[in-house]
N, C-alpha and C. Protein backbone atom coordinates (compact mmCIF):
# COMPACT_ATOMS: atom_id res chain seq x y z
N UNK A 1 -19.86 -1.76 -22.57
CA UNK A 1 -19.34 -0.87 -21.53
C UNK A 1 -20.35 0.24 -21.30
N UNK A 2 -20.95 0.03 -20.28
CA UNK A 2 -22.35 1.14 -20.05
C UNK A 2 -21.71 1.83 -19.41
N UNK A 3 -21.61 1.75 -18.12
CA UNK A 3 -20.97 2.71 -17.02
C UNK A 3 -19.26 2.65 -16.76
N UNK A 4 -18.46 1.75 -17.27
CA UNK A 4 -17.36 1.79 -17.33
C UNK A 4 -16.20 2.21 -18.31
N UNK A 5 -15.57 2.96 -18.31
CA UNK A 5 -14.74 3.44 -19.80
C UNK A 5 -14.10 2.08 -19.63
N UNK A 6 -12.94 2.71 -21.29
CA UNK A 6 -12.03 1.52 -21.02
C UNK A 6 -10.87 1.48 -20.38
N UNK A 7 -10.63 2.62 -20.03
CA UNK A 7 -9.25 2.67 -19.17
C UNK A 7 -9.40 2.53 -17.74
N UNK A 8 -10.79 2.51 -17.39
CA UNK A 8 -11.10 2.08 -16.06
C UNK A 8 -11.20 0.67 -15.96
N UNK A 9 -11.53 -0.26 -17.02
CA UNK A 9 -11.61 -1.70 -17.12
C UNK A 9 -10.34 -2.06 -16.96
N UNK A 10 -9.42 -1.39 -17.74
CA UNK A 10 -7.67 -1.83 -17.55
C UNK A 10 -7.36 -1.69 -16.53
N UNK A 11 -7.65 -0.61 -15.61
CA UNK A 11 -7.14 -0.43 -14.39
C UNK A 11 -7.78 -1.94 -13.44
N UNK A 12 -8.94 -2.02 -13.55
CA UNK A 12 -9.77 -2.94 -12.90
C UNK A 12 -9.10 -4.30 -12.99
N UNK A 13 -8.84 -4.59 -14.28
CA UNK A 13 -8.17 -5.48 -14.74
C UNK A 13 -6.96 -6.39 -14.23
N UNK A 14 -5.62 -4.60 -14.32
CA UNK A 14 -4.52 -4.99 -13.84
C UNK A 14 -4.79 -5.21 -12.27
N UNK A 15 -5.72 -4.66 -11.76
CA UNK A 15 -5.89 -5.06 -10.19
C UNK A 15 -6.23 -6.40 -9.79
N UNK A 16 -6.54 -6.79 -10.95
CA UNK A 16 -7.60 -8.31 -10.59
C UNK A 16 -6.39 -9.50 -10.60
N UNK A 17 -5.35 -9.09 -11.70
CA UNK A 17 -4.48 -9.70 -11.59
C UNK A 17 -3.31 -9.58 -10.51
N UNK A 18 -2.82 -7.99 -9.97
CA UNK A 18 -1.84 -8.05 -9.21
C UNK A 18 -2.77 -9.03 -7.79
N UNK A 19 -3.54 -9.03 -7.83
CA UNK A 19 -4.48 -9.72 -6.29
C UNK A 19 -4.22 -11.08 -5.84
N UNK A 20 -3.69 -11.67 -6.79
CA UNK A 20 -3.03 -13.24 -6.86
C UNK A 20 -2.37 -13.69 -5.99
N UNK A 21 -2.53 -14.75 -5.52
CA UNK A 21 -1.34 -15.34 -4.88
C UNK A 21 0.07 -15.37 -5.49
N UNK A 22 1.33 -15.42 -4.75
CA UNK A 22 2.58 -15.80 -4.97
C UNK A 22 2.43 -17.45 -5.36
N UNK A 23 3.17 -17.26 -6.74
CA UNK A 23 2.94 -18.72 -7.34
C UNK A 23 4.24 -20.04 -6.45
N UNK A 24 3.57 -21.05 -5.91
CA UNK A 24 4.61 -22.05 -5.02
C UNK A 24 6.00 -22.37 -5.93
N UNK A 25 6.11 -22.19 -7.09
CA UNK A 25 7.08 -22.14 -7.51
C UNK A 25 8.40 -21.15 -7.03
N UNK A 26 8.16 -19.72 -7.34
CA UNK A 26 8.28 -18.89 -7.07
C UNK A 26 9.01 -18.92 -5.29
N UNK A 27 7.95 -19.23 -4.48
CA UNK A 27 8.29 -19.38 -3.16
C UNK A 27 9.54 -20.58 -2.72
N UNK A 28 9.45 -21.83 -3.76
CA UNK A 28 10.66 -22.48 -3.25
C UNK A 28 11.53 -22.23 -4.39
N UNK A 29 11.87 -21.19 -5.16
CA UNK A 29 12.82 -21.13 -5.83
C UNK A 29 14.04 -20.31 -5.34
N UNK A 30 12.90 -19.24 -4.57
CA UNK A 30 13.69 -18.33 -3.61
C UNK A 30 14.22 -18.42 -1.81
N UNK A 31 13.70 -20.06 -2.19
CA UNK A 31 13.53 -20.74 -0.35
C UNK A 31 12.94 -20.08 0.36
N UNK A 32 12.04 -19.66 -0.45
CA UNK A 32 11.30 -18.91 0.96
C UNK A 32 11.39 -17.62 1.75
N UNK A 33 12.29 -16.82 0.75
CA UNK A 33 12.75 -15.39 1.02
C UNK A 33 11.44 -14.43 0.78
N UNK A 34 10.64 -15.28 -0.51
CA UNK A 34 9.74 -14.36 -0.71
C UNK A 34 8.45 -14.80 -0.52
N UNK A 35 8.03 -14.70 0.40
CA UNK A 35 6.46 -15.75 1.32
C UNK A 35 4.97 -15.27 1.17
N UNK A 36 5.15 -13.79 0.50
CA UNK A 36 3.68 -13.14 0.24
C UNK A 36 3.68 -12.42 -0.93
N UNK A 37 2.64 -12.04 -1.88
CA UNK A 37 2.37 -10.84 -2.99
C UNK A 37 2.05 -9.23 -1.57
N UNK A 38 3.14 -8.81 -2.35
CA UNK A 38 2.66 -7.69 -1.29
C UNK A 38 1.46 -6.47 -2.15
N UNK A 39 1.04 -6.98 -3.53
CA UNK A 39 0.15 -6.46 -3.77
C UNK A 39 -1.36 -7.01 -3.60
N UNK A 40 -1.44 -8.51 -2.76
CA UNK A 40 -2.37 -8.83 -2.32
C UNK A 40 -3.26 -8.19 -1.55
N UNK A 41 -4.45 -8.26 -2.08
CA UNK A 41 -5.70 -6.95 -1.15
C UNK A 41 -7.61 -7.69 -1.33
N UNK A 42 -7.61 -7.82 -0.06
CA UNK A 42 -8.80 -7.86 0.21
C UNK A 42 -9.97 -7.25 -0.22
N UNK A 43 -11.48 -7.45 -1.23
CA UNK A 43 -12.40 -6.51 -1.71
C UNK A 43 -13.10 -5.85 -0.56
N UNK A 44 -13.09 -6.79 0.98
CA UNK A 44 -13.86 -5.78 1.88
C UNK A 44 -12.91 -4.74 2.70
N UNK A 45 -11.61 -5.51 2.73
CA UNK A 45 -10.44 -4.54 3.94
C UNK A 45 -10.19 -3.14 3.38
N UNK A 46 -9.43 -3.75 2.23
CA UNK A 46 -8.98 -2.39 1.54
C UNK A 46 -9.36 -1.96 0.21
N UNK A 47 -9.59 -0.56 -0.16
CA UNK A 47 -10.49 -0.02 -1.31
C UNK A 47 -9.11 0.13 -2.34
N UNK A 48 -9.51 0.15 -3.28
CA UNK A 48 -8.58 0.72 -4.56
C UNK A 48 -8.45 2.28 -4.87
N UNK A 49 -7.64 3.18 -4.84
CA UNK A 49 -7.99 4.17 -5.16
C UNK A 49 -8.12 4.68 -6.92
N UNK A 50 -9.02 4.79 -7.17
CA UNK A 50 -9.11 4.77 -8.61
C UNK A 50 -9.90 6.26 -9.19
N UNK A 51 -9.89 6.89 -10.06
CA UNK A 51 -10.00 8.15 -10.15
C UNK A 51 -11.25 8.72 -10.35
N UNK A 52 -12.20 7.50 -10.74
CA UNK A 52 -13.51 6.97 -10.90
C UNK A 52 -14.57 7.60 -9.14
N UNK A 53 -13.20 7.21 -8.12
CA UNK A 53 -14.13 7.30 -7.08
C UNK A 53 -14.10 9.01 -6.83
N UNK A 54 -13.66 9.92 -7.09
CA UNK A 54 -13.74 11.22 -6.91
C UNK A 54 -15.03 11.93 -7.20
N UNK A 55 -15.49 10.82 -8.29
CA UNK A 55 -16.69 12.10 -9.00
C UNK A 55 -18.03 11.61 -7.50
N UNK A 56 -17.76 10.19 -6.75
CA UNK A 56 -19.02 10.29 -5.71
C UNK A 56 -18.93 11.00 -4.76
């Protein structure tokens, strides 16, 4: 970890995971009520706000 602490890796982390698709299970269990991750996010659309970016 050169330039990254570790609580910035966790953060990084849990982001990498909420970014996922909605698993097809999931989607026909609920018929289809629930059709997207609404924590799904694009690396060019939208930025993360993370506390890291204050000090640039």
């Amino acid at each position: 970890m050169t330039r990254k602490t570790r609580n910035l890796k966790m953060k990084l982390g849990h982001k990498l995971k909420q970014s996922r698709r909605l698993p097809l299970l999931t989607r026909l269990r609920t018929h289809q009520k629930l059709q997207q991750n609404t924590f799904k996010r694009d690396w060019r659309r939208t930025k993360m706000r993370l506390e890291s970016d204050k000090d640039d």
